[in-house]
C-alpha atoms as a PDB file:
ATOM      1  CA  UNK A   1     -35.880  11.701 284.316  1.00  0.00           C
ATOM      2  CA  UNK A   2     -37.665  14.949 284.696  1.00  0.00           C
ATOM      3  CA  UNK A   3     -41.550  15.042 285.231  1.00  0.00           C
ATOM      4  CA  UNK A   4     -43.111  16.628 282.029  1.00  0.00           C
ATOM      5  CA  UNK A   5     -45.670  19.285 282.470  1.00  0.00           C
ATOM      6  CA  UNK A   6     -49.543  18.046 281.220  1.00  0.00           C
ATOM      7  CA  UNK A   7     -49.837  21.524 279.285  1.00  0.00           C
ATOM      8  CA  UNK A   8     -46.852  20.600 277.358  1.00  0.00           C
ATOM      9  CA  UNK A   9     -48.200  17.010 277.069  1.00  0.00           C
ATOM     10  CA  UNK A  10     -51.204  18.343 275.805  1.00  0.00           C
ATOM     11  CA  UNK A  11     -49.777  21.073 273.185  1.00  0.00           C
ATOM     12  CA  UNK A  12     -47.132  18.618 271.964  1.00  0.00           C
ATOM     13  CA  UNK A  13     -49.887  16.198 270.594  1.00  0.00           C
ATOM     14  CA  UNK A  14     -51.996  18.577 269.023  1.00  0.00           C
ATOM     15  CA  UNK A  15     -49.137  20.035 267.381  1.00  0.00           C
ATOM     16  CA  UNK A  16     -48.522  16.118 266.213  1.00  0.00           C
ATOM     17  CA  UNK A  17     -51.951  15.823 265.051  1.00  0.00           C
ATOM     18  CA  UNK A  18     -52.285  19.060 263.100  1.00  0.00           C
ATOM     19  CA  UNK A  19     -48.925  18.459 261.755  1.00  0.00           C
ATOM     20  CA  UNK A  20     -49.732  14.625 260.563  1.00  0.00           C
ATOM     21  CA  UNK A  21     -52.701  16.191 259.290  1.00  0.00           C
ATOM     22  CA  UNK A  22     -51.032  18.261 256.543  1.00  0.00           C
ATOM     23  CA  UNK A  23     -48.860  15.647 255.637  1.00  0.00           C
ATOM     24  CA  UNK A  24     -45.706  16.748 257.113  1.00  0.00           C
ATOM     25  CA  UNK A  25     -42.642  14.213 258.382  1.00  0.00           C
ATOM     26  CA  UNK A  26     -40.795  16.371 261.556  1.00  0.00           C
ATOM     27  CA  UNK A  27     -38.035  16.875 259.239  1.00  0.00           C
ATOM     28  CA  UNK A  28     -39.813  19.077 256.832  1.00  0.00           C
ATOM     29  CA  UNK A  29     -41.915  20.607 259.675  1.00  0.00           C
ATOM     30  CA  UNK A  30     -38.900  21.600 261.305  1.00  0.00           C
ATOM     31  CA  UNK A  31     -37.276  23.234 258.351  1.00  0.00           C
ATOM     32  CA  UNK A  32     -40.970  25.250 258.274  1.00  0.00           C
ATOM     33  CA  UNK A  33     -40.721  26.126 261.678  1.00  0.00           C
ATOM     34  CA  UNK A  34     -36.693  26.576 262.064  1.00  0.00           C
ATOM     35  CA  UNK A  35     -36.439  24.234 263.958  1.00  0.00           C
ATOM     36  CA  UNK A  36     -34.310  20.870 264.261  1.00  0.00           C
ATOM     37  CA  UNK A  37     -36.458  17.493 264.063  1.00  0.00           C
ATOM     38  CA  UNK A  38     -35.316  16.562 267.735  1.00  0.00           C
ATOM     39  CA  UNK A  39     -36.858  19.988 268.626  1.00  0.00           C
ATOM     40  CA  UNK A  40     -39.724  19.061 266.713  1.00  0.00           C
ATOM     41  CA  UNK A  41     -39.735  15.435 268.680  1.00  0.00           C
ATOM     42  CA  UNK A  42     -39.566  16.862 272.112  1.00  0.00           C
ATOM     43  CA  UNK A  43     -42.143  19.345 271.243  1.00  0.00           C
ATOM     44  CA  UNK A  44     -44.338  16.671 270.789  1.00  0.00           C
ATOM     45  CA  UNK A  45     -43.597  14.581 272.876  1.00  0.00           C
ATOM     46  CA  UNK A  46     -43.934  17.062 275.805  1.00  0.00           C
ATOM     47  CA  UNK A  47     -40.556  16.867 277.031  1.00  0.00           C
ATOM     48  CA  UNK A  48     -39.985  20.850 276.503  1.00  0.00           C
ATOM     49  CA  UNK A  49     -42.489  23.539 276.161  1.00  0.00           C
ATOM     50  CA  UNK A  50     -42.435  26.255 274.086  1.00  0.00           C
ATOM     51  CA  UNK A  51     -42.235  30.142 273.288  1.00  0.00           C
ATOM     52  CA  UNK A  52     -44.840  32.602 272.138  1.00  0.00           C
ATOM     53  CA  UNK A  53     -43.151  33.139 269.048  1.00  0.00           C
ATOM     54  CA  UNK A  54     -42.898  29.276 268.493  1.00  0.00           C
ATOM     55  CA  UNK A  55     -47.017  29.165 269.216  1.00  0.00           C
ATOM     56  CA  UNK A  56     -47.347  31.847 266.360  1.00  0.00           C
ATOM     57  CA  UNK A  57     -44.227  30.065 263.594  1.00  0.00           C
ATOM     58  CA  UNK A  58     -46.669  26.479 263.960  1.00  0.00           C
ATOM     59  CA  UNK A  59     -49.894  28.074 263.806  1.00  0.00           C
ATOM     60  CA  UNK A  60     -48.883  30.018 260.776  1.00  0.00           C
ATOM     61  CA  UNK A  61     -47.124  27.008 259.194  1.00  0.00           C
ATOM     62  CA  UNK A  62     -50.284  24.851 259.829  1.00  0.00           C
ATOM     63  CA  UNK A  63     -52.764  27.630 258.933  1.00  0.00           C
ATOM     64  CA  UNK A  64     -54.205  27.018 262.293  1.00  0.00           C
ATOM     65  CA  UNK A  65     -55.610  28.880 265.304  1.00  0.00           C
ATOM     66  CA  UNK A  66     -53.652  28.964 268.559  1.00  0.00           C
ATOM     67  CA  UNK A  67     -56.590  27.722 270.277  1.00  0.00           C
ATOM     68  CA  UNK A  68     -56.942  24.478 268.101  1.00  0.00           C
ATOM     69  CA  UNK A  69     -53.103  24.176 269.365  1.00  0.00           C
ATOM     70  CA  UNK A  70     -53.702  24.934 272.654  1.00  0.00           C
ATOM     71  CA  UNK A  71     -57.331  23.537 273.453  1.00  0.00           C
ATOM     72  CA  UNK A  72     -57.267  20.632 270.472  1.00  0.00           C
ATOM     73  CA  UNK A  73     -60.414  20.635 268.327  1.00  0.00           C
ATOM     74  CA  UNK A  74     -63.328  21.430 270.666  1.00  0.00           C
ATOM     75  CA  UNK A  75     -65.444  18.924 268.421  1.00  0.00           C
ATOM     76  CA  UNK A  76     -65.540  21.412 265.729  1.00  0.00           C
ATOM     77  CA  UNK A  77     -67.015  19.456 262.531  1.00  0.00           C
ATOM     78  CA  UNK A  78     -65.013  19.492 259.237  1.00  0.00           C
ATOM     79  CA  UNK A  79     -66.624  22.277 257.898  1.00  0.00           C
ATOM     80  CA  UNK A  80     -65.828  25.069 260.626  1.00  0.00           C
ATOM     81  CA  UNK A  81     -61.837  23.664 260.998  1.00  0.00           C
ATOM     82  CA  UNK A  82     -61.667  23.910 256.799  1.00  0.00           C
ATOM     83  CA  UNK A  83     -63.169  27.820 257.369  1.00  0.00           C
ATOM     84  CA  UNK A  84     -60.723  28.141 260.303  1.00  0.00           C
ATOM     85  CA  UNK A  85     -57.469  26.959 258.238  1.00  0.00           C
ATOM     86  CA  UNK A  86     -58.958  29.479 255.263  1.00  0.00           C
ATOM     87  CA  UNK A  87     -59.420  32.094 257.390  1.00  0.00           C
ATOM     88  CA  UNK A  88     -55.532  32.049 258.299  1.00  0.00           C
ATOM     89  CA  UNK A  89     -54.281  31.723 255.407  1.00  0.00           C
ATOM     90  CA  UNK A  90     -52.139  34.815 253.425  1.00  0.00           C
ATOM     91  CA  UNK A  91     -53.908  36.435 250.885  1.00  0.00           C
ATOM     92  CA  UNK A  92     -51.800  34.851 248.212  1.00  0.00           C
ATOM     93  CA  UNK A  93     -52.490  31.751 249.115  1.00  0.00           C
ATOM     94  CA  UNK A  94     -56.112  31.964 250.345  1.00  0.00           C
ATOM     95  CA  UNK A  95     -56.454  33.301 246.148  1.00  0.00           C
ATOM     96  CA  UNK A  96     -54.527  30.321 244.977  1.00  0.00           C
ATOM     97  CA  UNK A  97     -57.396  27.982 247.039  1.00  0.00           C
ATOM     98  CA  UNK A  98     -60.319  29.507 245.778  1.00  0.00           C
ATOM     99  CA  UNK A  99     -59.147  29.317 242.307  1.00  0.00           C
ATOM    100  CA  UNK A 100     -58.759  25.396 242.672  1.00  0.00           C
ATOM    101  CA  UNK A 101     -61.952  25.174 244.658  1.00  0.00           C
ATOM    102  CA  UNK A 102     -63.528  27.084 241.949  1.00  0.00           C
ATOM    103  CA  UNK A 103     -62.439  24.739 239.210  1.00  0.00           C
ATOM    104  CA  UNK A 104     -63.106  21.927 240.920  1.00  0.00           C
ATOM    105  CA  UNK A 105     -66.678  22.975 241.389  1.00  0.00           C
ATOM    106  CA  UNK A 106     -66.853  23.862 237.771  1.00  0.00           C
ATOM    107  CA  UNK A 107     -65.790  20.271 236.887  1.00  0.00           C
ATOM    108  CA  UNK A 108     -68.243  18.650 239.325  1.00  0.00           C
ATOM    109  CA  UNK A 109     -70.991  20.577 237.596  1.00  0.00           C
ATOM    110  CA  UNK A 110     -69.964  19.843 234.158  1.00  0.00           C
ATOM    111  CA  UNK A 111     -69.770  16.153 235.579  1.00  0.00           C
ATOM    112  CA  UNK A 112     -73.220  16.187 237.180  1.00  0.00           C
ATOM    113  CA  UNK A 113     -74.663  16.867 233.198  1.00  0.00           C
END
């Protein structure tokens, strides 16, 4: 059995957290990412390391940083890692949240009445 390295240790499991975070099985991470769910497994596991271009396909998948993958969450509080997922997202998108978000504060302040 071959040693694995700790740097791929330590990127596979943040990759598992962030992706457990939004919800995603390693199936439908994979088909995000293009790649297969035993890629996806060995990624996280730390069995196999991976490319640059790999880095950028998660982080843009996840709307995260590449340091959040790469040096985990620093102790950042909820606030700051929401504003760092926003701050990634496509302009498209990003439009789509702030619509909800505004309509959600709407309703809390009609609530609040």
């Amino acid at each position: 059995m071959r040693k694995r390295k700790e740097i791929n240790v330590l990127v596979g499991n943040q990759i598992r957290i962030v992706r457990e975070s939004a919800g995603l099985t390693q199936e439908q991470f994979g088909d995000l990412v293009s790649l297969g769910p035993k890629n996806i497994s060995d990624i996280e596991r730390g069995n196999v390391g991976i490319s640059v271009s790999t880095l950028k396909r998660i982080c843009e998948t996840l709307s995260v940083s590449s340091d959040r993958i790469l040096f985990g969450d620093q102790k950042i509080n909820e606030l700051e890692y929401l504003r760092e997922r926003l701050e990634l997202l496509p302009e498209e998108q990003f439009s789509i949240v702030e619509a909800f978000l505004n309509q959600m504060f709407h309703l809390f302040g009609m609530l609040g009445k």
